[in-house]
Protein backbone atom coordinates (compact mmCIF):
# COMPACT_ATOMS: atom_id res chain seq x y z
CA UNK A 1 84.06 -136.75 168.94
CA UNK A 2 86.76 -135.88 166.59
CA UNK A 3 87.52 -137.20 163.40
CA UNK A 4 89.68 -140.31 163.68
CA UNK A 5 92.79 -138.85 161.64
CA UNK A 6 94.56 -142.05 161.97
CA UNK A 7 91.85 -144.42 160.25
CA UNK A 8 91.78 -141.65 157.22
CA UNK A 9 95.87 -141.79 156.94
CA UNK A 10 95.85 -145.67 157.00
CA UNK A 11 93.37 -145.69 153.78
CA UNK A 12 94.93 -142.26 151.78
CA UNK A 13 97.97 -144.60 149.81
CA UNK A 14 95.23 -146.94 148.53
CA UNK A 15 92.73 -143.43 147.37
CA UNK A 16 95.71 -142.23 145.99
CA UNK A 17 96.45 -145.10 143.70
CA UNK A 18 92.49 -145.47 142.59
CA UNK A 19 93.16 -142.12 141.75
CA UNK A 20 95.88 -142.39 139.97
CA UNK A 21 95.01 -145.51 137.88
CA UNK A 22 91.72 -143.75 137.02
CA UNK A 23 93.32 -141.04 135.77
CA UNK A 24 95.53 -143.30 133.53
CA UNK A 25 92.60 -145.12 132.47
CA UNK A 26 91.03 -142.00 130.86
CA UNK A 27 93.87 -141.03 129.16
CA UNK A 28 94.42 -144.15 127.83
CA UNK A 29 90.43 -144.16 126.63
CA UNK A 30 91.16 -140.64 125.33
CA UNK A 31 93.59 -141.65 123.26
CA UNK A 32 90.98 -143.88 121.66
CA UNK A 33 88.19 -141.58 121.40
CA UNK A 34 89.93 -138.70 119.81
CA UNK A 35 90.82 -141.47 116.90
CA UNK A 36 87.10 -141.86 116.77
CA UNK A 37 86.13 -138.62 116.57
CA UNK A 38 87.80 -137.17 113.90
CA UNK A 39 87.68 -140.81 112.00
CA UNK A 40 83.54 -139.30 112.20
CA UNK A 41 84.17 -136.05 110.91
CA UNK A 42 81.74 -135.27 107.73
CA UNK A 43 79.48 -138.48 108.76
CA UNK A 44 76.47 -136.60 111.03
CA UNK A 45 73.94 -137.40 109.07
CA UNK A 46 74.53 -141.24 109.31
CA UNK A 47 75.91 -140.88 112.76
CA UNK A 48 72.64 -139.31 114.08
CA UNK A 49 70.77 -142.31 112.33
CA UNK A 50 72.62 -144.46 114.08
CA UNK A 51 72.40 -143.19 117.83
CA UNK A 52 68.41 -142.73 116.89
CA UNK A 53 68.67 -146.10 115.79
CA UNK A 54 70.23 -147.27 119.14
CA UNK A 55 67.44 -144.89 121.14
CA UNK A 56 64.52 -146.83 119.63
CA UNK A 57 66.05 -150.18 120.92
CA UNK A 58 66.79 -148.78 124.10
CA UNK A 59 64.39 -146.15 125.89
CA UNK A 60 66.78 -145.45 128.58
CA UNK A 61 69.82 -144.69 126.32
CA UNK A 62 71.57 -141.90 127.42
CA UNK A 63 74.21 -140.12 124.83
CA UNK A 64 75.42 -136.87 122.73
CA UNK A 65 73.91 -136.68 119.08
CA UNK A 66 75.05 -134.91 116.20
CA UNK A 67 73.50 -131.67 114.53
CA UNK A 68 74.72 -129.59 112.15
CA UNK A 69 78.15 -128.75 113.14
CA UNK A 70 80.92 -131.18 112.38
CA UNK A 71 81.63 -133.29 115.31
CA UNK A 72 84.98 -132.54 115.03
CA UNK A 73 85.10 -129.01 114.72
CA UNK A 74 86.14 -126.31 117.29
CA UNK A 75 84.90 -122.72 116.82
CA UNK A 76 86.14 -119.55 118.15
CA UNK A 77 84.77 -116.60 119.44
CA UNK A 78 82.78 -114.05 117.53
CA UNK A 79 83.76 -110.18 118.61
CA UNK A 80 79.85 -108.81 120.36
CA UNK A 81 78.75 -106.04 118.08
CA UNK A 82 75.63 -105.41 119.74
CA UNK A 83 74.13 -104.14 123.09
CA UNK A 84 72.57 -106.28 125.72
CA UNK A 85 71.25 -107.25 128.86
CA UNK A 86 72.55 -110.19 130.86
CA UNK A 87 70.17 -111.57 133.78
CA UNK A 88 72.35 -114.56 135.50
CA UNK A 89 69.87 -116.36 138.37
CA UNK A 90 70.75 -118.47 140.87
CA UNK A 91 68.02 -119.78 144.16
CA UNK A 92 68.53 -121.47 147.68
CA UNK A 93 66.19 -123.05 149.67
CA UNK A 94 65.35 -123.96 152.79
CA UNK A 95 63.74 -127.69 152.79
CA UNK A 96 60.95 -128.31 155.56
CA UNK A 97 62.81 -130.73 158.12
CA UNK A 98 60.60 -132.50 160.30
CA UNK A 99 62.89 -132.62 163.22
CA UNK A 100 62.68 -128.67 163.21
CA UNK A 101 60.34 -126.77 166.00
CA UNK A 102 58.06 -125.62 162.97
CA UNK A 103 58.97 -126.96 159.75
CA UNK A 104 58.32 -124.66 156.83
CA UNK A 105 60.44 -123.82 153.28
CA UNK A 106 61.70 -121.03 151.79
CA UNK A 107 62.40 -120.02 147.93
CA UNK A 108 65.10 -116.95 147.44
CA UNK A 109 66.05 -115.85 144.27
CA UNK A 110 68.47 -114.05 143.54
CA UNK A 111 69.23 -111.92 139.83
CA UNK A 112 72.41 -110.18 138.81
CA UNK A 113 71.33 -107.35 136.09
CA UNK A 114 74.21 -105.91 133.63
CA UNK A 115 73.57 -103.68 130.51
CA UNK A 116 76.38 -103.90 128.35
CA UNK A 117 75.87 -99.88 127.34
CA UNK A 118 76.41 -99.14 130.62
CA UNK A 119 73.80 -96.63 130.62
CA UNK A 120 72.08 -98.15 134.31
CA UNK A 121 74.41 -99.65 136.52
CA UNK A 122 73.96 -103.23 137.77
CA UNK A 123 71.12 -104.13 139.49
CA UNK A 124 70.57 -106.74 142.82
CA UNK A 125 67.31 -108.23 142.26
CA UNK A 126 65.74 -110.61 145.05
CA UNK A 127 62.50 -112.79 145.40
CA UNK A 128 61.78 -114.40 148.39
CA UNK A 129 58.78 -117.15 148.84
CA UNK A 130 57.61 -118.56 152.61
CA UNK A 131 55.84 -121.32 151.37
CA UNK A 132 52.14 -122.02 152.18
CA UNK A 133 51.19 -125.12 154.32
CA UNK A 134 49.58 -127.09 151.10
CA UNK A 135 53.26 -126.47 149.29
CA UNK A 136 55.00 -128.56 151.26
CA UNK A 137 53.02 -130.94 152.30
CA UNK A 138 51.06 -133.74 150.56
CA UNK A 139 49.42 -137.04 151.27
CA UNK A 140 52.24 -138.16 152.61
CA UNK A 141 53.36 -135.86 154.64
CA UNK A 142 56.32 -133.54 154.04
CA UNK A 143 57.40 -133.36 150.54
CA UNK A 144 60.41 -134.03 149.44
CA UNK A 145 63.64 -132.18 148.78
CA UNK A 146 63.66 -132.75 144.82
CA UNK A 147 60.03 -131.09 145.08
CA UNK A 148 61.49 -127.58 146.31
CA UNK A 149 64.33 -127.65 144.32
CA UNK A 150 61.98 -128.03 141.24
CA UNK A 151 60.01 -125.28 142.40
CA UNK A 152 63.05 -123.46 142.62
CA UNK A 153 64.35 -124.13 139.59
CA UNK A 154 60.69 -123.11 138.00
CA UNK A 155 60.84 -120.28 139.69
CA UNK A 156 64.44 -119.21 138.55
CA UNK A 157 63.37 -119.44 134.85
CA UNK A 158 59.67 -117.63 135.82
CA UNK A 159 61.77 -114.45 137.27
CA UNK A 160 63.92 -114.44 134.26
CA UNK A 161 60.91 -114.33 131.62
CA UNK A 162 59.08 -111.81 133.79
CA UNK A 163 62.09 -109.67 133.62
CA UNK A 164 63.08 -110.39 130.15
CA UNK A 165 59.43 -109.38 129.38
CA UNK A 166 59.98 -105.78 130.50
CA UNK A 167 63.38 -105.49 128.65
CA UNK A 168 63.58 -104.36 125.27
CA UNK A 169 66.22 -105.42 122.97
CA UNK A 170 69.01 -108.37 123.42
CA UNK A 171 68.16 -110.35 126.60
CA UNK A 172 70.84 -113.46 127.93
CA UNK A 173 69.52 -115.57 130.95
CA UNK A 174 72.18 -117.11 132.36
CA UNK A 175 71.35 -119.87 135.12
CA UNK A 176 73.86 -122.09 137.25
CA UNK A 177 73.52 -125.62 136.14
CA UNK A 178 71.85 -127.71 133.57
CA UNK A 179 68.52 -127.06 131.41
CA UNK A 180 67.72 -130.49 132.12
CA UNK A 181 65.71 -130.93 135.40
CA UNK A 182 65.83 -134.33 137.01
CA UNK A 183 62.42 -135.17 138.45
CA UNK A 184 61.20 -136.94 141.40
CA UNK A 185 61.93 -140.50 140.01
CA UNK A 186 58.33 -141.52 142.09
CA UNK A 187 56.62 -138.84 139.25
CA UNK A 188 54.38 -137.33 142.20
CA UNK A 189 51.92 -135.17 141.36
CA UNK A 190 53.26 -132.12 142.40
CA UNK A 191 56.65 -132.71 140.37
CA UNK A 192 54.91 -133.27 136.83
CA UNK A 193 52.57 -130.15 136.98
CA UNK A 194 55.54 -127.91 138.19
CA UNK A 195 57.27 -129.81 135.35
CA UNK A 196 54.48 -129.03 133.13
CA UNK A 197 54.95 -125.07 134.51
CA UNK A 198 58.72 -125.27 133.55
CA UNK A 199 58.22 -126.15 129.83
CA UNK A 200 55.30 -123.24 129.45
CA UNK A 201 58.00 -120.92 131.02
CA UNK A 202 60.87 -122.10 127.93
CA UNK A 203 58.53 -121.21 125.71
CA UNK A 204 57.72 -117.89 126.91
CA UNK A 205 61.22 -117.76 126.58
CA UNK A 206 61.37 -118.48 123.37
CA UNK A 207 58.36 -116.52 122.20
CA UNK A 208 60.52 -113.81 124.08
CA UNK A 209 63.82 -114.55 121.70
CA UNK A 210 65.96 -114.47 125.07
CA UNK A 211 69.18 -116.17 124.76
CA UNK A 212 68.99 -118.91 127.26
CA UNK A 213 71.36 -121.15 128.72
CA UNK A 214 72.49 -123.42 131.44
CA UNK A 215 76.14 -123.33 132.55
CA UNK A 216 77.98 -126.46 134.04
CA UNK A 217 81.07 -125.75 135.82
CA UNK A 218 83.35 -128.85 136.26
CA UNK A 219 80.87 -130.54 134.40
CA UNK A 220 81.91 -134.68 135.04
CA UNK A 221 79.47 -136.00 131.71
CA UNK A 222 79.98 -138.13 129.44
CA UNK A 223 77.56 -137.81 126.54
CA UNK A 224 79.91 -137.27 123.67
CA UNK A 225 81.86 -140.59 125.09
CA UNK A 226 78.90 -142.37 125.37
CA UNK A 227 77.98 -141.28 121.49
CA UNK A 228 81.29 -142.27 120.81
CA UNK A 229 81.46 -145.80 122.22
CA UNK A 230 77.86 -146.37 120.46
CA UNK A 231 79.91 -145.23 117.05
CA UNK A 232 82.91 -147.41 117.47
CA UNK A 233 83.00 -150.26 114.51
CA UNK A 234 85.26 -151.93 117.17
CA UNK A 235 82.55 -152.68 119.17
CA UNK A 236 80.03 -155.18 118.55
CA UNK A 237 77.18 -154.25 116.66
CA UNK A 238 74.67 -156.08 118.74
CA UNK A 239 71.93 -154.38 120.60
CA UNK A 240 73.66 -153.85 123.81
CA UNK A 241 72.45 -151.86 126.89
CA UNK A 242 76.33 -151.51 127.98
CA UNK A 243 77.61 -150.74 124.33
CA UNK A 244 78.33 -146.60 125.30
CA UNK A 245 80.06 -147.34 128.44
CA UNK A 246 82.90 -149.09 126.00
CA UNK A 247 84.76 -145.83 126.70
CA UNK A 248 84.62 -145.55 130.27
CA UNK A 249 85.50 -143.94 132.92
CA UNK A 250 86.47 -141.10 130.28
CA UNK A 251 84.66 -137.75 130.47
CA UNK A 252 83.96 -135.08 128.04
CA UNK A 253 85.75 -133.07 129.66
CA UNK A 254 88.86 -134.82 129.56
CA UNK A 255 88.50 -135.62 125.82
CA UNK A 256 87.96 -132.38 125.23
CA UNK A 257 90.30 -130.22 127.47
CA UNK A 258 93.01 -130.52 124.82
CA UNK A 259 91.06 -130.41 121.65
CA UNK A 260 89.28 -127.27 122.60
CA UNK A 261 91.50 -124.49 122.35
CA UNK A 262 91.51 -121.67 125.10
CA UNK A 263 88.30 -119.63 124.22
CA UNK A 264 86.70 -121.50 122.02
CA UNK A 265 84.18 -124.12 121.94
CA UNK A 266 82.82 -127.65 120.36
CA UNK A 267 80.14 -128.29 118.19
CA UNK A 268 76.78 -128.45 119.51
CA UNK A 269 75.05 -131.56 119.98
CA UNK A 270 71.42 -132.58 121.28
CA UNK A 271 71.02 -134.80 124.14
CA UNK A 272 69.41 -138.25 123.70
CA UNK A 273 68.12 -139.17 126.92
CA UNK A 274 64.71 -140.43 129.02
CA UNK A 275 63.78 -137.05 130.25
CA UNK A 276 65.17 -134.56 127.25
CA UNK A 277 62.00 -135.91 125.44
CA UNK A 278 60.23 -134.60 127.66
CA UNK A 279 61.22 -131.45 125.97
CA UNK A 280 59.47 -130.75 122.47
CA UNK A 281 60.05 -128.81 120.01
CA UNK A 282 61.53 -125.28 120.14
CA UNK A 283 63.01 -126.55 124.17
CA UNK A 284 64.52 -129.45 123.11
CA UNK A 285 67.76 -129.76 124.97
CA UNK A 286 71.40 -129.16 123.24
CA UNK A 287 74.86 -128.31 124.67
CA UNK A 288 78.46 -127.70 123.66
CA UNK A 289 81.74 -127.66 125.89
CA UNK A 290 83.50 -124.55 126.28
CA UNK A 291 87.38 -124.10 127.06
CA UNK A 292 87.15 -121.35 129.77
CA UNK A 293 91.01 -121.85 130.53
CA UNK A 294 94.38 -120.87 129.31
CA UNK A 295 97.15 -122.11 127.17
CA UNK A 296 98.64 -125.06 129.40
CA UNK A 297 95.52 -124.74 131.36
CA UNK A 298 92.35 -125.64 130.27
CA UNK A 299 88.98 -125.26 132.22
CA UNK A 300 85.69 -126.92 130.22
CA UNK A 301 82.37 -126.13 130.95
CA UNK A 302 79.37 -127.40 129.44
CA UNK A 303 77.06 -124.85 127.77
CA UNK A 304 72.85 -126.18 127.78
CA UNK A 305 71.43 -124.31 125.24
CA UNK A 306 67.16 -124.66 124.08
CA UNK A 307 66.69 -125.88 120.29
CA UNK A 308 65.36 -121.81 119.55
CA UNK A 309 68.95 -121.43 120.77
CA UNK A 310 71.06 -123.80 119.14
CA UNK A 311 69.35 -122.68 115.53
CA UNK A 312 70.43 -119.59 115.62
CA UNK A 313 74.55 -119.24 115.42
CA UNK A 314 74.53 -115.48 116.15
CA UNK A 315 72.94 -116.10 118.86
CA UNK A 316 75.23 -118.99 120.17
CA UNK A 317 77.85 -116.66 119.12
CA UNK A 318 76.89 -113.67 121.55
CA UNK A 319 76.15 -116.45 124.16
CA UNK A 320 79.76 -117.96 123.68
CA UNK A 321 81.46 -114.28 123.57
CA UNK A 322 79.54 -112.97 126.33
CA UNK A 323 80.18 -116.06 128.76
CA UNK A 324 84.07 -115.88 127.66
CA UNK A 325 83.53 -112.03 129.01
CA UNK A 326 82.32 -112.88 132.20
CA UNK A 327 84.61 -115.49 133.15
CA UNK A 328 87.50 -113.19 132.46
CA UNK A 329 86.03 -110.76 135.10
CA UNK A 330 87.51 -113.20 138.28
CA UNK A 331 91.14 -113.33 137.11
CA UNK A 332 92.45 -117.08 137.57
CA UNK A 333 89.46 -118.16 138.42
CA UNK A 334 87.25 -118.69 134.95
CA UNK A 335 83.69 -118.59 136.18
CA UNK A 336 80.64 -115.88 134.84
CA UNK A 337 81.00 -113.07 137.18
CA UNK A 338 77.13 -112.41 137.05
CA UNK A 339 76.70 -116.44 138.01
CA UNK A 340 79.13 -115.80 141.12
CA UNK A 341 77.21 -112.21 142.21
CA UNK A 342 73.55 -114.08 141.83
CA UNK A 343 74.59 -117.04 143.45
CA UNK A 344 75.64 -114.37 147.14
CA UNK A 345 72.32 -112.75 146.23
CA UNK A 346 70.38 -115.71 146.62
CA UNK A 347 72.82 -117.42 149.32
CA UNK A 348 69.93 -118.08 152.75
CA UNK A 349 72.10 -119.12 155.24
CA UNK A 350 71.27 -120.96 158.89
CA UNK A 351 71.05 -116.97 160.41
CA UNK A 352 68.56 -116.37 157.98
CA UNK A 353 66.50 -119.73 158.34
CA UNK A 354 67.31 -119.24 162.27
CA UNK A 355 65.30 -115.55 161.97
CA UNK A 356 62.79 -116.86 159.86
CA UNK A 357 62.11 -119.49 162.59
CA UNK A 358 61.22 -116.91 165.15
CA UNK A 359 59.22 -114.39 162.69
CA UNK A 360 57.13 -117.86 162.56
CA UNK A 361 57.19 -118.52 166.25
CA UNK A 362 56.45 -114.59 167.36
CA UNK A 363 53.61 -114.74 164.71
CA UNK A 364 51.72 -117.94 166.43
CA UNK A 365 52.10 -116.53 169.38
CA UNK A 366 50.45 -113.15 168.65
CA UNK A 367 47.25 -115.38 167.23
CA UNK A 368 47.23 -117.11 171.15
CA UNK A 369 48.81 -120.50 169.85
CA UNK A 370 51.98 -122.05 171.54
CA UNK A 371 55.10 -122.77 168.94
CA UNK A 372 56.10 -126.18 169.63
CA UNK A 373 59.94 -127.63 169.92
CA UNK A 374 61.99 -129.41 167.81
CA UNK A 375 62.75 -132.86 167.72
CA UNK A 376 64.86 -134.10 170.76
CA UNK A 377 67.37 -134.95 168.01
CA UNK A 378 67.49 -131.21 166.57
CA UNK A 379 68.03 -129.84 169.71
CA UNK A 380 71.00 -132.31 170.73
CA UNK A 381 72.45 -131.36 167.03
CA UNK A 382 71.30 -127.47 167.93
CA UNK A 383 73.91 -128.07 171.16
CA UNK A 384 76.97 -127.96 168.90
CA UNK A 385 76.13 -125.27 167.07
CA UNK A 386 75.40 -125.23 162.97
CA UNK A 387 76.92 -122.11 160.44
CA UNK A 388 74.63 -123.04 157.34
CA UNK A 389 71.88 -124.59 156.04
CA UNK A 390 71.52 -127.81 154.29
């Protein structure tokens, strides 16, 4: 049946208007926390004490905290003076689906290769992983979504050291998304030791010296607000597990989209949260927002950096000038170039999982065994006919 166009229309005036007043709402919080942030300008030290304060009183406390940099403080571009090599990675999966004829998962990786001396062209590299029986199963029977997509994400970072390891000189690893992996919230198994794996691969990064980072397009956080609404004398100074939401619904983003000049970024800051201390030491997790856009139209994206990262200013520099490179490469549309050509390297889509499905099925039956059918539901939903895989 098609959609019921009529029942959509009938609700699109009252969308509209949430829209709209939320839109007013964060400019009128904006207003408010650009007053607090450069009222903090100079005061790190003793605003870092305080949101470490707040963190011991409340282990789920989720905000921005100072470093070194000035909160306040934008910084431009530095011109790259050196030679390179960027690896940008993206994966796709395919998740096992019970309601499928043989359910089974896939890992593809895809890497985009460019040597800024232009001495090899670009490379296309792909890994692709059919996952055993025992990886995507357990106990309970087929594991779940977040588990592949961890194992993806591990094996994202795994193909960039290995790579890395056989480059010499100035290595960037660029990856789509954040640093921060969000675990199975059950804490299988199966999630903690590929955890475990992901934190011994950052510091083979490090060991490595690779500039590593995480880019968020669109990014819709609010850490910095957060940080600022824990800050704001206005506020009660009781313990309060609400206290950072004072600010909301305001974003970074929006606070920053007119502070951040085109091309340049914000200070770094580290990220107080449940699961960034799960990251010790030389990994632990920082970011900064980075104005991707033009005058009259900004674009922000957040920037996860590593600690070995964040130390080091030349290279945040080179990892600032570099990504400011890339995104100029698709016009009007400011996104890394390398992101976008890793992301169609990686891309599996339903033709792929579809030919993958009958590799399996010819497979069993040259071993004597009969491939069995999908669900009843999967083959009613097969009917209509599916272009790509979820």
């Amino acid at each position: 049946m098609p959609l019921d166009y009529t029942a959509i229309q009938s609700r699109l005036q009252h969308l509209a208007s949430q829209i709209n007043a939320r839109q007013n709402a964060e400019a009128e919080k904006a207003g408010r926390a650009a007053i607090l942030l450069d009222s903090l300008a100079g005061q790190n030290e003793s605003s870092r004490e305080a949101i470490l304060a707040a963190a011991a009183l409340n282990s789920n406390l989720r905000s921005a905290v100072p470093t070194d940099e000035d909160i306040a403080d934008v910084f431009s571009a530095p011109a790259i003076s050196q030679d390179y090599t960027l690896l940008a990675a993206d994966g796709s999966q395919v998740n096992p689906n019970r309601h499928d004829s043989i359910p089974f998962g896939v890992i593809n990786i895809g890497v985009f290769r460019v040597d800024s001396s232009m001495q090899t062209p670009p490379r296309e590299i792909v890994e692709t992983q059919l996952l055993n029986l025992e990886e995507i199963t357990n106990e309970y029977g087929l594991v779940g979504e977040e588990v592949i997509a961890l194992r993806r994400d591990l094996r994202e970072r795994r193909k960039l050291a290995e790579l890395a390891r056989e480059i010499g000189g100035t290595v960037l690893a660029l990856t789509d998304g954040p640093l921060e992996l969000f675990r199975d919230p059950k804490g299988s198994p199966e999630t903690q030791n590929e955890f475990e794996q992901y934190i011994e691969v950052l510091h083979e990064l490090a060991a490595l010296g690779t500039v590593t980072g995480g880019y968020v397009d669109r990014p819709g956080s609010d850490l910095v607000v957060r940080m600022l609404g824990l800050l704001d004398p206005a506020v009660s100074q009781e313990p309060n597990p609400e206290k950072g939401r004072s600010l909301a619904p305001l974003t970074d983003a929006f606070l920053f989209r007119d502070r951040i000049p085109p091309q340049a970024r914000s200070a770094i800051f580290g990220i107080q949260s449940p699961s960034a201390r799960s990251y010790p030491d030389e990994t632990a997790l920082h970011f900064f927002y980075l104005n991707t856009g033009s005058p009259g139209k900004p674009s922000l994206a957040r920037v996860e950096i590593p600690e070995w990262v964040a130390v080091d200013k030349d290279r945040v520099g080179l990892l600032h000038a570099v990504l400011l490179e890339q995104c100029g490469l698709l016009g009007g549309m400011p996104y890394p170039y390398s992101l976008h050509r890793s992301h169609e390297i990686a891309l599996v889509t339903m033709l792929d999982k579809a030919q993958i499905e009958q590799m399996i099925s010819r497979e069993m039956i040259s071993q004597g065994m009969n491939p069995p059918a999908p669900s009843n539901k999967q083959f009613t939903k097969n009917l209509a006919g599916r272009t790509r895989n979820r």
